[in-house]
Protein backbone atom coordinates (compact mmCIF):
# COMPACT_ATOMS: atom_id res chain seq x y z
CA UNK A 1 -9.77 -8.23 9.13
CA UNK A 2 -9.76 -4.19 8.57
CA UNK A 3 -6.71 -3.02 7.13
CA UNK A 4 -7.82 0.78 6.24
CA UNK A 5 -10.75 2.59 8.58
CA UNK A 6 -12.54 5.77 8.13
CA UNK A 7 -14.22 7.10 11.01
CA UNK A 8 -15.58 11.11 11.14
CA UNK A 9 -13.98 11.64 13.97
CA UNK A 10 -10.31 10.14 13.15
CA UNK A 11 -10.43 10.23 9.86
CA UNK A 12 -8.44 7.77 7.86
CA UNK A 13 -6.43 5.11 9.91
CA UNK A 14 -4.23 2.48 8.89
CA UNK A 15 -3.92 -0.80 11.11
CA UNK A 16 -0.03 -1.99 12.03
CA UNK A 17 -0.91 -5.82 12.56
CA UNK A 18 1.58 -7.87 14.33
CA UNK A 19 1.59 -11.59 13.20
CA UNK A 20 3.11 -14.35 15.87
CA UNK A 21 3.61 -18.43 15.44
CA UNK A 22 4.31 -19.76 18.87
CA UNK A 23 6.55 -22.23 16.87
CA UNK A 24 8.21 -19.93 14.92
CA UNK A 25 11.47 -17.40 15.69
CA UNK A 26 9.42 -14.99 12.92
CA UNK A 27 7.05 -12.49 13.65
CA UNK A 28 5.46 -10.14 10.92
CA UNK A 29 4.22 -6.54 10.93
CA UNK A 30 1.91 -5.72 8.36
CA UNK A 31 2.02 -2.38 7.37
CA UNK A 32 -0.81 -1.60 4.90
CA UNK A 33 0.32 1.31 2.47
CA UNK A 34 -2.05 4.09 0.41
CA UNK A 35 -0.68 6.43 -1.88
CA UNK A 36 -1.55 10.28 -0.65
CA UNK A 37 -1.42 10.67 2.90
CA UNK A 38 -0.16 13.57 5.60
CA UNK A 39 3.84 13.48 5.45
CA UNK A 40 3.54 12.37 9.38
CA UNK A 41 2.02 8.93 8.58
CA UNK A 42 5.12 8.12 6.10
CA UNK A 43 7.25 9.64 8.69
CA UNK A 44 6.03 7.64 11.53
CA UNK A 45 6.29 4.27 9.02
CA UNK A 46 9.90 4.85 8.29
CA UNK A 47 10.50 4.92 11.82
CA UNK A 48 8.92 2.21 13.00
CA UNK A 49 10.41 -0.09 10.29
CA UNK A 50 13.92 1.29 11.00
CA UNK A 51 13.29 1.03 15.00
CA UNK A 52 11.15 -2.93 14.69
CA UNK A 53 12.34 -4.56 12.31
CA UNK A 54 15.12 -6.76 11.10
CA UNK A 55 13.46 -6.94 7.42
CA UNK A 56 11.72 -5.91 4.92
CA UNK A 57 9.46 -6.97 2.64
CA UNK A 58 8.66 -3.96 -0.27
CA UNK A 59 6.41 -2.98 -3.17
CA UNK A 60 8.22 -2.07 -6.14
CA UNK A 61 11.75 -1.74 -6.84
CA UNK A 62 13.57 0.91 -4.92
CA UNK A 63 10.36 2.91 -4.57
CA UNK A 64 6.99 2.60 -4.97
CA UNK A 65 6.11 4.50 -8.18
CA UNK A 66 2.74 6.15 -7.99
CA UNK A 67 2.69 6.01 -12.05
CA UNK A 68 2.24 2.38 -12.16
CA UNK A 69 -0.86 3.04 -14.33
CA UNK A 70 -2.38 6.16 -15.55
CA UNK A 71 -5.25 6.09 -13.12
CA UNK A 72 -3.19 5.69 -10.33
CA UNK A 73 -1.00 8.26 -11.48
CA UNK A 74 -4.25 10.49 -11.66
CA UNK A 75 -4.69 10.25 -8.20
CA UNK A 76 -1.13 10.49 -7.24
CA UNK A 77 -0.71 14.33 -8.97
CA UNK A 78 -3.16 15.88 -6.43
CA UNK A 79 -0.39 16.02 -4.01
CA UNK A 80 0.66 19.49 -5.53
CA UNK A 81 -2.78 20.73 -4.30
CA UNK A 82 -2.72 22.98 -1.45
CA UNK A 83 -5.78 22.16 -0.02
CA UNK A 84 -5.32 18.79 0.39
CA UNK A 85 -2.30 18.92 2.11
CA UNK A 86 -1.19 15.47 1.01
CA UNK A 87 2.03 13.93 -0.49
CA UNK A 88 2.50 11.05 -2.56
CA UNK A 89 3.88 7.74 -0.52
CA UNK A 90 7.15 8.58 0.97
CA UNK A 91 8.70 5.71 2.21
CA UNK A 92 11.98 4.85 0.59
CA UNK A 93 13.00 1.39 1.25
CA UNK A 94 16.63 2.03 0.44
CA UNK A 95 17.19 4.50 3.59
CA UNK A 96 15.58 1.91 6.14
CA UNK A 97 19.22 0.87 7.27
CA UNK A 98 17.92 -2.62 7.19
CA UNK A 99 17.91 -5.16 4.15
CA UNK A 100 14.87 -4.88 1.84
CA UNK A 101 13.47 -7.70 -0.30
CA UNK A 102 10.99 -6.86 -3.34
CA UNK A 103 9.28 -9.76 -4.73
CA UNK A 104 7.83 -8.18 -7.15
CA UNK A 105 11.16 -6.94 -8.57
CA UNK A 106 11.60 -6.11 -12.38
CA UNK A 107 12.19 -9.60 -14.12
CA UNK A 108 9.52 -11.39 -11.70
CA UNK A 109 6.89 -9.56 -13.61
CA UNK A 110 6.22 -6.99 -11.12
CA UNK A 111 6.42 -3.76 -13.11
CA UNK A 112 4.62 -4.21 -16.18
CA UNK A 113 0.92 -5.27 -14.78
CA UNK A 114 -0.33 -2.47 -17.07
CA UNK A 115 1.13 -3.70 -19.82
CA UNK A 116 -0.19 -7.04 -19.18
CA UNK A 117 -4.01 -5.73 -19.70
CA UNK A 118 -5.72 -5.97 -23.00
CA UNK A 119 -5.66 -3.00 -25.06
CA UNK A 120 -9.21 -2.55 -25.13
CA UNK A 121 -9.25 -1.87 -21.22
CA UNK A 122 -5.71 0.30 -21.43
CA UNK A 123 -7.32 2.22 -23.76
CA UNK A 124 -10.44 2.85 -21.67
CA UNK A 125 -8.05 3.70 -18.38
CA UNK A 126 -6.37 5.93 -20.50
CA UNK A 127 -9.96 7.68 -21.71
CA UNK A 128 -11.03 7.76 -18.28
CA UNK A 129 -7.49 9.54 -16.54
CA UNK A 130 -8.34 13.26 -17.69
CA UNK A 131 -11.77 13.04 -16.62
CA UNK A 132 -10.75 11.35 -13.08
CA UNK A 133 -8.03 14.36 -12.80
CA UNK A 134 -10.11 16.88 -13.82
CA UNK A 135 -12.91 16.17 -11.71
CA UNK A 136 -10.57 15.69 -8.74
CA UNK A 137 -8.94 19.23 -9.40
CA UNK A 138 -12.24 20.81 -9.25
CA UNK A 139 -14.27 18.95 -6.41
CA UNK A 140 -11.71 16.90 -4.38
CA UNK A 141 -11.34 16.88 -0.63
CA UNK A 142 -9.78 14.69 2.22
CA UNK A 143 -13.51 14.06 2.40
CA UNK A 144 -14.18 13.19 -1.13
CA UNK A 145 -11.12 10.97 -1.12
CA UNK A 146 -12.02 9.14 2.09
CA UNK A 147 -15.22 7.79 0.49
CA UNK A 148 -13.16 5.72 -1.42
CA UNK A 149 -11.24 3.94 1.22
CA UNK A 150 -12.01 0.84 2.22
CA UNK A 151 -9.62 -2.42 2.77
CA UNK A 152 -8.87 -2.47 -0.91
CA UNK A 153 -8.61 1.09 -1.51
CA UNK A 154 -8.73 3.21 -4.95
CA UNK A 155 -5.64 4.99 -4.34
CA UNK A 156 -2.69 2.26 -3.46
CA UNK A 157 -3.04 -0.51 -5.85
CA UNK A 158 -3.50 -0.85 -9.54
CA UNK A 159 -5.20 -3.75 -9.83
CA UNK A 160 -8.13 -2.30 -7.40
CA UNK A 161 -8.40 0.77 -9.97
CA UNK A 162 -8.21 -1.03 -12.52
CA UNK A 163 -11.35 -3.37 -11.61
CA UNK A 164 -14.00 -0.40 -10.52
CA UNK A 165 -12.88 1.11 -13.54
CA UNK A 166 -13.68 -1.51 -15.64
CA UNK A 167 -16.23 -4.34 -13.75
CA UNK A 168 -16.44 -7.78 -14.77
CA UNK A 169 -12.36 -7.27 -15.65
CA UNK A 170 -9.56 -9.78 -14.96
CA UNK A 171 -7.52 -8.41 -12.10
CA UNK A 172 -3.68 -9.82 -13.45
CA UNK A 173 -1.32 -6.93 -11.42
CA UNK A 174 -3.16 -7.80 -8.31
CA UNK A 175 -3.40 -11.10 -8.23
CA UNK A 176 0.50 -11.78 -9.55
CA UNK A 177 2.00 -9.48 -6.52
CA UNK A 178 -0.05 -11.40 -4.27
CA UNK A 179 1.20 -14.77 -5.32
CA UNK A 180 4.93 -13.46 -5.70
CA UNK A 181 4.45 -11.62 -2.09
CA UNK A 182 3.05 -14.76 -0.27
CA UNK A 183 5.46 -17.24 -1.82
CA UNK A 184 8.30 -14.51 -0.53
CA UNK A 185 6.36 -14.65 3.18
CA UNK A 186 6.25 -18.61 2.83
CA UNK A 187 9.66 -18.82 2.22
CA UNK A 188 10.66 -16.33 5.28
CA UNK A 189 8.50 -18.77 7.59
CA UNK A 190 10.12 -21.68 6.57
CA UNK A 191 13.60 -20.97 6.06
CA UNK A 192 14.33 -18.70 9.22
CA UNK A 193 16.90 -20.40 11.68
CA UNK A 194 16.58 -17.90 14.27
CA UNK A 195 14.07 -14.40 15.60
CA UNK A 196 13.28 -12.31 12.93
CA UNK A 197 10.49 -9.65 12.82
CA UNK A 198 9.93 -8.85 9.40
CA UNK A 199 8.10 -5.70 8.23
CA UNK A 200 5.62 -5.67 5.45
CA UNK A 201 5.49 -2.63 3.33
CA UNK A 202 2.60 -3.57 0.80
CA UNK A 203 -0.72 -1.70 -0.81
CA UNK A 204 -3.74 -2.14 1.47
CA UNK A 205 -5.08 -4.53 -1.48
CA UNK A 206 -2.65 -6.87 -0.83
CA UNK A 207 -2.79 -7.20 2.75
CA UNK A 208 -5.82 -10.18 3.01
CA UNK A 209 -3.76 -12.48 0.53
CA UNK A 210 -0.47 -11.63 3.56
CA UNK A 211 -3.17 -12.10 6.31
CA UNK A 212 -4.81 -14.85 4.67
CA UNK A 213 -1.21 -16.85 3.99
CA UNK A 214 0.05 -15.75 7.62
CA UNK A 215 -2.95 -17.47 8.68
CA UNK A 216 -2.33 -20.62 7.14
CA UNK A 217 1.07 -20.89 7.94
CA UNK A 218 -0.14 -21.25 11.75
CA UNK A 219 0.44 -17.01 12.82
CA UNK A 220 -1.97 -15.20 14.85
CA UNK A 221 -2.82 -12.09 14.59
CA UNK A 222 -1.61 -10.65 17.93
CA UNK A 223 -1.90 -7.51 18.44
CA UNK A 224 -3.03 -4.21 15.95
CA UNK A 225 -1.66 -0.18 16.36
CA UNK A 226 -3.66 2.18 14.22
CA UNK A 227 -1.87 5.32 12.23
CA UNK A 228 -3.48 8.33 10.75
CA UNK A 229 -2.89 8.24 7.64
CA UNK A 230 -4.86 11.67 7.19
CA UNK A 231 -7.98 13.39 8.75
CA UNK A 232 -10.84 14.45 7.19
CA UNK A 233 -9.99 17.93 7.89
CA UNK A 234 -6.30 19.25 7.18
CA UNK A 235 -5.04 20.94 9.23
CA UNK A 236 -1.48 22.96 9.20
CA UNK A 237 0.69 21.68 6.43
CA UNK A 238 2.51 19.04 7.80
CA UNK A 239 5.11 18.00 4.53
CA UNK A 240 8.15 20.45 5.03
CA UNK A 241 11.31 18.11 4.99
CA UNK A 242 12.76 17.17 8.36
């Protein structure tokens, strides 16, 4: 299943999959998350979320910190770049009007994944940040940045940055918020006494282990709504506050 998709003449598109059990009063709406887009894609995901659903499920704490490691945090500064037109992901889970769970909530192991690498590979990340920002600053486009989106992209989730940085390495962030987000999923599926549509607000990265659990559980993928989460091109700046 394609969560992100990069076509020339779209540009980069994220897929809203809606998840059904014909047994089941829940329904899920995955809604795979990358950290720069075009202010309009986080607008139009607040929106929905606030309009569909009666839940969510969140990354992070509050927020979803882009400077969860320092190569993520790399990528995360070139918002400030005019040509990009870009902003770092601007969905805050707290405004929704709906309540929020985060599974991977401090305490559960969620915010120290960096921490939780060996030094020898912190200290690499940490040798390879200035060059990734530098080169970025110099070079980068929507176009550059594209070429690195694929269903586990480079700029959402730590783990994924952390493994083409460093190949052959453990993945321990990725793999944990998987496990704590499909127990939390499991637990929705099983426990709710009446309809619920819940919305999930995860990385792109995480979305096969949701799809994959959702699966097992006995859900269907029913239907899937693309966003843009940015074209290739920018156009107008699109990020002034509403």
């Amino acid at each position: 299943m394609q969560f992100i998709e990069v076509t020339e003449l779209a540009g980069v598109r994220s897929a809203v999959v809606r998840f059904h059990h014909p047994d089941s009063p829940v329904r899920f709406l995955l809604y795979p998350m990358i950290r720069l887009a075009e202010a309009a894609f986080y607008r139009e995901v607040t929106d929905r979320l606030r309009r569909d659903c009666d839940l969510v499920v969140a990354e992070g704490v509050g927020e979803v910190a882009p400077a969860a490691d320092p190569l993520v945090d790399s990528w995360a500064r070139l918002d400030s770049r005019e040509r990009l037109g870009l902003v770092v992901q601007d969905v805050d889970p707290g405004t929704l009007g709906v309540p929020v769970l985060h599974p991977d909530a401090a305490g559960a192991g969620g915010q120290d994944g960096h921490r939780a690498l060996p030094l020898r590979d912190r200290v690499t990340l940490g040798a390879l940040t200035p060059a990734v920002l530098a080169g970025m600053r110099l070079f980068g486009t929507r176009r550059y940045l594209a070429r690195h989106l694929t269903t586990e992209n480079l700029l959402n989730e730590t783990g994924r940055s952390e493994r083409e940085a460093l190949p052959g390495s453990e993945n321990p962030v990725l793999g944990r918020r998987d496990r704590l987000l499909v127990e939390a999923l499991t637990r929705l599926h099983d426990t709710a006494s009446g309809p619920l549509t819940v919305g999930v607000l995860y990385g792109a990265a995480h979305m096969p282990a949701a799809a994959n659990a959702l699966t097992g559980l006995g859900h269907r993928a029913a239907d899937t709504e693309w966003l843009t989460v940015f074209t290739l091109d920018p156009g107008p700046r699109d990020d002034a506050p509403h």
